[in-house]
Protein backbone atom coordinates (compact mmCIF):
# COMPACT_ATOMS: atom_id res chain seq x y z
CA UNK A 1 -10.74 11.30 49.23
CA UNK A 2 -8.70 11.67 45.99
CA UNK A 3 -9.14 8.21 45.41
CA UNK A 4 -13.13 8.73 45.86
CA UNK A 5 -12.44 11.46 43.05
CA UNK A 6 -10.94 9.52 40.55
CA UNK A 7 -13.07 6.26 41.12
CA UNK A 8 -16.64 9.12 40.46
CA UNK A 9 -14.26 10.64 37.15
CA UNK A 10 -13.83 7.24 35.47
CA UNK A 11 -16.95 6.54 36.37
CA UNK A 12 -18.91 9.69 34.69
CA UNK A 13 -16.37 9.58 31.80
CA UNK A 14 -17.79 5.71 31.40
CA UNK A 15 -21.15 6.72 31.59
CA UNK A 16 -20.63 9.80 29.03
CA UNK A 17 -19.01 7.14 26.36
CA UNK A 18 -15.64 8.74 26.29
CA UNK A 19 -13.82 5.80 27.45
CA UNK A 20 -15.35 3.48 24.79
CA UNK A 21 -12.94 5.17 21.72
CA UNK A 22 -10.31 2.19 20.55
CA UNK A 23 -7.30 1.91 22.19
CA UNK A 24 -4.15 3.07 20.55
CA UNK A 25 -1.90 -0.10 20.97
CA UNK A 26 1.58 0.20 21.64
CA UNK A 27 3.04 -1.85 19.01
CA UNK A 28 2.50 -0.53 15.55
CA UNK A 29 5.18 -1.39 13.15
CA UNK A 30 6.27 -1.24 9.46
CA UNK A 31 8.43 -3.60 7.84
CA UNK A 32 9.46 -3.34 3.94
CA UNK A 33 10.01 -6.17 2.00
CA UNK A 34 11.69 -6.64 -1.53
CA UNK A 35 9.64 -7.40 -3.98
CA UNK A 36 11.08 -6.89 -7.13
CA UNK A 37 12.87 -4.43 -9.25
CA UNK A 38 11.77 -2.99 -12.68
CA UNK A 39 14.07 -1.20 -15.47
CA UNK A 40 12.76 1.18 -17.95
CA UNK A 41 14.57 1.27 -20.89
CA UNK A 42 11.62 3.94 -22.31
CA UNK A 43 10.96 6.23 -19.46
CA UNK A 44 8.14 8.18 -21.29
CA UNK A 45 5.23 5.88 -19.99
CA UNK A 46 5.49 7.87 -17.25
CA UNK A 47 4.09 10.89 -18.28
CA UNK A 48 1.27 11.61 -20.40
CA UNK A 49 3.00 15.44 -21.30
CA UNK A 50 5.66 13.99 -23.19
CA UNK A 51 8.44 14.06 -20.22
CA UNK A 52 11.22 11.70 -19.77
CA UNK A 53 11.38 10.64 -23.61
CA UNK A 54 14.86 8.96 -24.33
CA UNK A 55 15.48 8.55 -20.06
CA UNK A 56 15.69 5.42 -18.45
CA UNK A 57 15.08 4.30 -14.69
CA UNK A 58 15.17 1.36 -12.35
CA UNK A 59 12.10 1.22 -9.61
CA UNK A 60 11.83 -1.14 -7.03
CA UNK A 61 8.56 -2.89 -6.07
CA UNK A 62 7.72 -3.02 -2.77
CA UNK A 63 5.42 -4.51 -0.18
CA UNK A 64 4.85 -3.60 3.78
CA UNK A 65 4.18 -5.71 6.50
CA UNK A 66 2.01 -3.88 9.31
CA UNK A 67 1.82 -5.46 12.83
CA UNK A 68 -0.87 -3.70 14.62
CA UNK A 69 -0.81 -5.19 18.81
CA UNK A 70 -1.67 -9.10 17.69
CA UNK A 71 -2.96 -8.48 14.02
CA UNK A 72 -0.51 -8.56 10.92
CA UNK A 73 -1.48 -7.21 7.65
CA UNK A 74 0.06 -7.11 4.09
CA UNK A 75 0.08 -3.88 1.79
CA UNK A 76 0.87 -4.98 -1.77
CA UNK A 77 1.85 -8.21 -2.51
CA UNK A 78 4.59 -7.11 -5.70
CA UNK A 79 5.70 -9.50 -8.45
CA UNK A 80 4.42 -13.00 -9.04
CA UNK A 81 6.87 -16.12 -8.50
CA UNK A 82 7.42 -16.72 -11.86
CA UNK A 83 9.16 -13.55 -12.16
CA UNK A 84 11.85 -15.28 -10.44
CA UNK A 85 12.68 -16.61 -13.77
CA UNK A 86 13.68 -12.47 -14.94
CA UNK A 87 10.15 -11.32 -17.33
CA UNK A 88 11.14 -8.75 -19.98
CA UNK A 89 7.95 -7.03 -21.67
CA UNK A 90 8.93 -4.34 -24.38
CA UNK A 91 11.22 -1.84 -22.78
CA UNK A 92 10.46 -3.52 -19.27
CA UNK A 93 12.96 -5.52 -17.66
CA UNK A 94 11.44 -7.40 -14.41
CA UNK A 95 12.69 -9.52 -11.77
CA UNK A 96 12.29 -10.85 -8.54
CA UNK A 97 15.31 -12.06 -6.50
CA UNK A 98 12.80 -13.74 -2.88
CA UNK A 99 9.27 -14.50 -2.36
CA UNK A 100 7.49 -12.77 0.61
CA UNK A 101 6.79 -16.18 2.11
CA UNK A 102 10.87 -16.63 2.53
CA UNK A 103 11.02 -12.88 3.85
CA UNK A 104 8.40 -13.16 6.76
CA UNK A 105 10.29 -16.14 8.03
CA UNK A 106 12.90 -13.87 8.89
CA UNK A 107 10.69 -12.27 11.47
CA UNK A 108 9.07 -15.85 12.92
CA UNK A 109 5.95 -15.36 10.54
CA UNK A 110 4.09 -18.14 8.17
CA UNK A 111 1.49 -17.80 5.58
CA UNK A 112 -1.32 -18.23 7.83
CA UNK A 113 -0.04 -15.63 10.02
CA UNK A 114 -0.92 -12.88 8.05
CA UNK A 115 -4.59 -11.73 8.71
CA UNK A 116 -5.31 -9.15 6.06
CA UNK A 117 -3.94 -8.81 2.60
CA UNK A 118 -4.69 -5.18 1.60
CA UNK A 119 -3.85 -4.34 -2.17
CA UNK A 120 -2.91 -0.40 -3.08
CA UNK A 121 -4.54 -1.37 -6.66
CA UNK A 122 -4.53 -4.09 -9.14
CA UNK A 123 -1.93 -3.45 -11.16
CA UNK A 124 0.49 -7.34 -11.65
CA UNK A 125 3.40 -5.51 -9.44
CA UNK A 126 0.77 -4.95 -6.94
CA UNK A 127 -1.39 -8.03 -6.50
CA UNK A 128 1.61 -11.12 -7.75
CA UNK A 129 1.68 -13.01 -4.86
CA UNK A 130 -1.64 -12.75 -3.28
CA UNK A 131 -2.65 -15.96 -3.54
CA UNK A 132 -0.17 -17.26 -1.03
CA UNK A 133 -2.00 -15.88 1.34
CA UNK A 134 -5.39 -18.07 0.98
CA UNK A 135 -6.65 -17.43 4.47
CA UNK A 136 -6.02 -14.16 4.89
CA UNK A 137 -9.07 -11.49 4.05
CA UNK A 138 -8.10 -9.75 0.71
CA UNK A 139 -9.19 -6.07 1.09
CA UNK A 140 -9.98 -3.43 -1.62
CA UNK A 141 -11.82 -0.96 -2.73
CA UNK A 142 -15.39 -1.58 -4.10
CA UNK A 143 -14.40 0.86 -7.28
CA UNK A 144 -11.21 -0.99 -7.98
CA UNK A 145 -13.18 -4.48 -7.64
CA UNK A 146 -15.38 -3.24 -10.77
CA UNK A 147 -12.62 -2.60 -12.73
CA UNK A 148 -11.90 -7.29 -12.97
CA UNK A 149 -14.98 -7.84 -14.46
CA UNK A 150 -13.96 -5.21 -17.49
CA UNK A 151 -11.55 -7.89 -19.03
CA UNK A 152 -10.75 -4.98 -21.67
CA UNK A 153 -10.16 -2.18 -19.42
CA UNK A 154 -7.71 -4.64 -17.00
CA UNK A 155 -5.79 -6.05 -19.99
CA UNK A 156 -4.99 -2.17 -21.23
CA UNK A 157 -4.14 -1.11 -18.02
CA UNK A 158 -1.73 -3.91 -16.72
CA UNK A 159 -4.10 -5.26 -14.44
CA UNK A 160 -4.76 -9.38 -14.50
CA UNK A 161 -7.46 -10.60 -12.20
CA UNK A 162 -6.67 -14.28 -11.97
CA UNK A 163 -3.80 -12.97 -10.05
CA UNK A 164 -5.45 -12.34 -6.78
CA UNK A 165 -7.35 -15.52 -6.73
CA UNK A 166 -10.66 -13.72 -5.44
CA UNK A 167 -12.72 -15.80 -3.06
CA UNK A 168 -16.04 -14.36 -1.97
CA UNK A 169 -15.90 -15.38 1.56
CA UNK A 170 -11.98 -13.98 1.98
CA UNK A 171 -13.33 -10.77 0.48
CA UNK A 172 -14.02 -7.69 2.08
CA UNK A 173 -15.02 -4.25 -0.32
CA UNK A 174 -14.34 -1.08 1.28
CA UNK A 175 -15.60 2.35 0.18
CA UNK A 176 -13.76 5.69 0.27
CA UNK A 177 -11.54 5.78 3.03
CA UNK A 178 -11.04 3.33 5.77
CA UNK A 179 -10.13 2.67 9.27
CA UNK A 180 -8.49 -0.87 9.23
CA UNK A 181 -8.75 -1.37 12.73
CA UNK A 182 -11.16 1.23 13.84
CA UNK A 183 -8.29 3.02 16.45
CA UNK A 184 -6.97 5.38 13.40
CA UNK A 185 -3.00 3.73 13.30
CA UNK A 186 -3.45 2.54 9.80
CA UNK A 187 -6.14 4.07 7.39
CA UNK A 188 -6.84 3.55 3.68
CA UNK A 189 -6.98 7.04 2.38
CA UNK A 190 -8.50 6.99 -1.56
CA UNK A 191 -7.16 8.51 -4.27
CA UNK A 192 -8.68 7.48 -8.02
CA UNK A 193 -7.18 8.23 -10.97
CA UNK A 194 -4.27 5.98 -11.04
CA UNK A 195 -7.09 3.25 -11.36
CA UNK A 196 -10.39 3.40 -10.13
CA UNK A 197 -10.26 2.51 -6.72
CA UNK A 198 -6.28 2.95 -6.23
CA UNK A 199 -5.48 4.22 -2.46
CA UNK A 200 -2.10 5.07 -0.33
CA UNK A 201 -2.17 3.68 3.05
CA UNK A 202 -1.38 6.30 6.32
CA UNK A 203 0.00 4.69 9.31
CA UNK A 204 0.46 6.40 12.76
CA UNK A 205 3.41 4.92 14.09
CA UNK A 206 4.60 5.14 18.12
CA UNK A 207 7.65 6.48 17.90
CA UNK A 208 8.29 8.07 14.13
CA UNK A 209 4.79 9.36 13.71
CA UNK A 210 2.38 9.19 10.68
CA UNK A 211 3.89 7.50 7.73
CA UNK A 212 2.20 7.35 4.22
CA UNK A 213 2.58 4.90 1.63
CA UNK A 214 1.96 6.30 -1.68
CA UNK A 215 0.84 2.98 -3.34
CA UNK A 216 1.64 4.47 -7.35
CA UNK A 217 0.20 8.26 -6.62
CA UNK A 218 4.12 8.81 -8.09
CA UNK A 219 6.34 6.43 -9.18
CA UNK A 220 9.50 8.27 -8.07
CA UNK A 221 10.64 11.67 -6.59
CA UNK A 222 10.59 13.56 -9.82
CA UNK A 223 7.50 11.99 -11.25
CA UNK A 224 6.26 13.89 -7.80
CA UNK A 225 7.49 17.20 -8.08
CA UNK A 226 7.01 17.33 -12.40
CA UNK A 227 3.10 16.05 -10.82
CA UNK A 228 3.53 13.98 -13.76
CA UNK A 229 0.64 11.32 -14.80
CA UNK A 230 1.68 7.84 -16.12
CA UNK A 231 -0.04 7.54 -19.83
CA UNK A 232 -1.12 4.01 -18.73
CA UNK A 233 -3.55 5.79 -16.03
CA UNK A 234 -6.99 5.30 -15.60
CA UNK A 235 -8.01 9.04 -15.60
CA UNK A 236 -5.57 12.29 -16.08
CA UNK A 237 -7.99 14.57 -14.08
CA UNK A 238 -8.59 12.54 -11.38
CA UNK A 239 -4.90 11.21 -10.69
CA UNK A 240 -3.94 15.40 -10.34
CA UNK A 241 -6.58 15.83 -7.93
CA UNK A 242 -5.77 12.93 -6.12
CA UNK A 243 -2.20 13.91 -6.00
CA UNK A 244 -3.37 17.74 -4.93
CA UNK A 245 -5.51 15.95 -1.73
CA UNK A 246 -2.40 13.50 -1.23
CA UNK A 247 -0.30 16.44 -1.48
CA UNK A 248 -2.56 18.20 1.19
CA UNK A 249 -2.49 15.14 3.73
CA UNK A 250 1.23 15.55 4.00
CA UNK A 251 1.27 18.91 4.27
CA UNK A 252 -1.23 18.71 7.20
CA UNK A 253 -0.02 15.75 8.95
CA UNK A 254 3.62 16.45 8.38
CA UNK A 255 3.69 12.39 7.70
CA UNK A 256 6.80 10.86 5.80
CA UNK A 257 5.87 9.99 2.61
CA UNK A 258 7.37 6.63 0.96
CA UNK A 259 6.79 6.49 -2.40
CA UNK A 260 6.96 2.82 -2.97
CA UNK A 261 8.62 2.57 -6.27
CA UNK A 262 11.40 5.06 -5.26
CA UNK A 263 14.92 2.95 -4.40
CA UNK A 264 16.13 6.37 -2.03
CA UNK A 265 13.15 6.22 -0.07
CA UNK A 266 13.08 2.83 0.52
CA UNK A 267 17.20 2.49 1.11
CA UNK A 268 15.94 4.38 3.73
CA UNK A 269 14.46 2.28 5.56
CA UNK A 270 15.35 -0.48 8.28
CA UNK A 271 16.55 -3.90 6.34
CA UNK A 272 14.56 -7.00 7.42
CA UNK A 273 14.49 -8.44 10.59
CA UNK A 274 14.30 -4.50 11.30
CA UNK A 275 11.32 -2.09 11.32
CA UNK A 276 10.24 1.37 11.73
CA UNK A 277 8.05 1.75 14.82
């Protein structure tokens, strides 16, 4: 008889649609790789109040590696190779010490592997190596796509479009926030200001819970709590109420936040072949 019950329940429940909502798969991890390190030897960039003037600080630039069930993904794809070769730019001081190609062959991955390359914004520390992924489906936001075309706009705001090597049919726009895979694990959650179209990434992982990436909402832990705005932003305004809503999503979710230029926060997490799941 109970078996009866439970064959008429799955039944009606199939019927009623609520069995047709995505799967949650069990195998949602995070891995961080190295992809480069910056020194400021003029700190004030970062803050269009007049903060940090005769400070100096050393960032790291980092990308993710998502596996969600059979699906990998990329979030930011940091420095280009040629900054192998150590890149100074006015006070900047730039280098990168591995590709991500040599880093995802430490956990059995190639090239081709990699199914979606999702960029946090344009920025060159953001988009460097993205065309060594040529098959994988480059993902951004329809605002941030705009901003290529405006050659003067992207040459003020350290943005270079040749970098991602766009290719219509490996191109998919999104628009406000997004559900990569439609089972809410990993979702694109849009915050302007920064640049147009720049957005943090919010991961729900199995065993640590949600997880945010902060893409460059803040560029380190006291850029966050000053709620500082880089000079070099797009829009003032928009960047403080993207950092309020940002702010909010934490709160609400009670997610760790990684902000991905911070060294502590990253230290913090497991060193390749390791992840956070």
């Amino acid at each position: 008889m109970k078996t009866i019950y439970a064959f008429m329940l799955a039944s009606m429940l199939a019927f009623s649609g609520a069995s047709q909502a995505a799967p949650t798969p069990t195998d949602v991890r995070l891995y961080r790789l190295d992809c480069g390190t910056m020194h400021f030897g003029d700190l004030s960039m970062m803050s269009d109040s007049g903060e940090y003037k005769g400070q100096t600080y050393d960032i790291v630039i980092s990308c993710y590696v998502i596996k969600h069930g059979d699906d990998w993904m990329l979030w930011d794809t940091g420095f280009a190779k040629s900054f192998q070769q150590g890149v100074k730019s006015g006070s900047l001081e730039m280098k990168l010490s591995t590709t991500i190609v040599d880093q995802l062959r430490t956990i059995g991955l190639k090239s081709d592997d990699i199914r979606y390359v999702a960029v946090s914004h344009s920025h060159f520390d953001h988009t460097g190596q993205t065309k060594d992924f040529p098959n994988a489906t480059l993902m951004m936001q329809k605002l941030e796509f705009a901003v290529l075309s405006d050659k003067k706009a992207a040459s003020e705001h350290f943005i270079e479009p040749e970098l991602l090597g766009i290719r219509p049919d490996h191109l998919k726009l999104i628009d406000d926030d997004y559900d990569f895979f439609g089972d809410g694990t990993v979702k694109a959650i849009l915050l302007p200001g920064h640049t147009p179209g720049h957005m943090a990434l919010q991961l729900t992982l199995p065993h640590t819970g949600p997880v945010i990436l902060s893409g460059d909402q803040w560029h380190f832990t006291e850029n966050r709590a000053r709620n500082q705005v880089p000079t070099f932003n797009f829009d003032h305004d928009s960047t403080l109420k993207s950092s309020a809503r940002l702010e909010e999503i934490v709160s609400k979710t009670g997610a760790r936040l990684i902000i991905q230029h911070e060294p502590a926060d990253n230290a913090k997490l497991p060193v390749l072949p390791g992840y956070l799941n």
